[in-house]
Protein backbone atom coordinates (compact mmCIF):
# COMPACT_ATOMS: atom_id res chain seq x y z
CA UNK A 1 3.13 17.38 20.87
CA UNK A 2 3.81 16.48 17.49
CA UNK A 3 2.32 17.42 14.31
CA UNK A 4 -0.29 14.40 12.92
CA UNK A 5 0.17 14.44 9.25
CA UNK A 6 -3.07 12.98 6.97
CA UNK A 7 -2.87 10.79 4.19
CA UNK A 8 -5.90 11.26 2.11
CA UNK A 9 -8.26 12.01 4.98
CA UNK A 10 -6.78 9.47 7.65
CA UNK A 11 -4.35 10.54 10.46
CA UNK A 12 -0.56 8.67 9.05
CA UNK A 13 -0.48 6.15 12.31
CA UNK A 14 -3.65 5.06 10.91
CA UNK A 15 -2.93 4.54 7.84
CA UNK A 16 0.67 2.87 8.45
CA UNK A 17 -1.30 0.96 11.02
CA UNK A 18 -3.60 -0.64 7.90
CA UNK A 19 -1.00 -1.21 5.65
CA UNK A 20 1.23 -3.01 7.55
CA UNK A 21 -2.18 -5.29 8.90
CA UNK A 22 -2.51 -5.65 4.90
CA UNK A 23 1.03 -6.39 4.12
CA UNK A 24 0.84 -9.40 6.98
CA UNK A 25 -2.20 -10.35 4.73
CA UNK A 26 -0.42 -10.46 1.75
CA UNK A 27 2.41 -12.95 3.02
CA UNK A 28 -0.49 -15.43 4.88
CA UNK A 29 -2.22 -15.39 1.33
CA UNK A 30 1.08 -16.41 -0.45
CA UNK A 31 1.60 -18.76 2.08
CA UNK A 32 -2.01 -19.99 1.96
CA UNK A 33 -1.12 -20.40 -1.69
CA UNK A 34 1.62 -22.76 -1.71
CA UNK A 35 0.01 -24.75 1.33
CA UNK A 36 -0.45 -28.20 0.38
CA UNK A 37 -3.34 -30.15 2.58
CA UNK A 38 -1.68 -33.35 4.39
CA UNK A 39 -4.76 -34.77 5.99
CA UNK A 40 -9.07 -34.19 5.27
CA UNK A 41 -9.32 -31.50 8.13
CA UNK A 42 -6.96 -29.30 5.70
CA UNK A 43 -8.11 -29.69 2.67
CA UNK A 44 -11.49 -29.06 4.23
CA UNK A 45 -10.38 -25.73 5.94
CA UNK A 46 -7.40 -24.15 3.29
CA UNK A 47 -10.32 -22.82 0.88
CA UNK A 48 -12.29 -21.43 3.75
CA UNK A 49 -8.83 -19.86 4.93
CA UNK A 50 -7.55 -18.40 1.59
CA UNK A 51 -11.67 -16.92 1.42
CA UNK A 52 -11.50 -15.67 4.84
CA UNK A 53 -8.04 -13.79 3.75
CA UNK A 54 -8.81 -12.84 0.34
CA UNK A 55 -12.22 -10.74 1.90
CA UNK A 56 -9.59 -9.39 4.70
CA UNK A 57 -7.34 -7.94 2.06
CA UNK A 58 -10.88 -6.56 0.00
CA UNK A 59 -12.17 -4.78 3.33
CA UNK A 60 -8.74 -2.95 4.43
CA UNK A 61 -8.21 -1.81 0.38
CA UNK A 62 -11.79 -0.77 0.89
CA UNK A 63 -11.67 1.39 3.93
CA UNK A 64 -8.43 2.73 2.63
CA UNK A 65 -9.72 3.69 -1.27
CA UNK A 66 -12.71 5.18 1.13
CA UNK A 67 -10.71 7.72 2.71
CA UNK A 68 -9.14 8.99 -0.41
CA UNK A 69 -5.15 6.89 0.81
CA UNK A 70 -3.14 6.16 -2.56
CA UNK A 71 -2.35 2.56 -1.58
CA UNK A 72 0.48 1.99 -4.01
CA UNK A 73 2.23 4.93 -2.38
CA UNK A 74 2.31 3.96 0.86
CA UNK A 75 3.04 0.23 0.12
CA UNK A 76 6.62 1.56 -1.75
CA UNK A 77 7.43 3.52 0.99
CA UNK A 78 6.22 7.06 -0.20
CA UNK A 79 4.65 8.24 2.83
């Protein structure tokens, strides 16, 4: 069996778990950034996308600054 080690008050698989679900966020937001609508059902949906991402990214920080897990570390690899 081995040993769980926590990160703030989160078990690590958790936490790696969220921050790699919020670095995937990260990359569809940049990409959401530089999208450029072609046709009216794009330009319709690319704000509600780059909302629907944008509150993603808010939530997972949130649940993460909840438990106490130093984001920036874990991002640069300090875990």
């Amino acid at each position: 069996m081995t040993q769980m080690m926590n990160i703030g008050q989160l078990p690590e698989d958790v936490v790696r778990r969220d921050i790699e679900k919020l670095i995937r966020l990260m990359g569809i937001k940049r990409e959401l950034k530089n999208k450029i609508p072609i046709n009216a059902l794009e330009t319709t949906c690319l704000p509600i996308q780059r909302e629907a991402v944008a509150k993603e990214i808010r939530d997972v920080v949130r649940y993460l600054r909840k438990w106490r897990v130093n984001i920036k570390a874990c991002v640069n690899g300090d875990v």
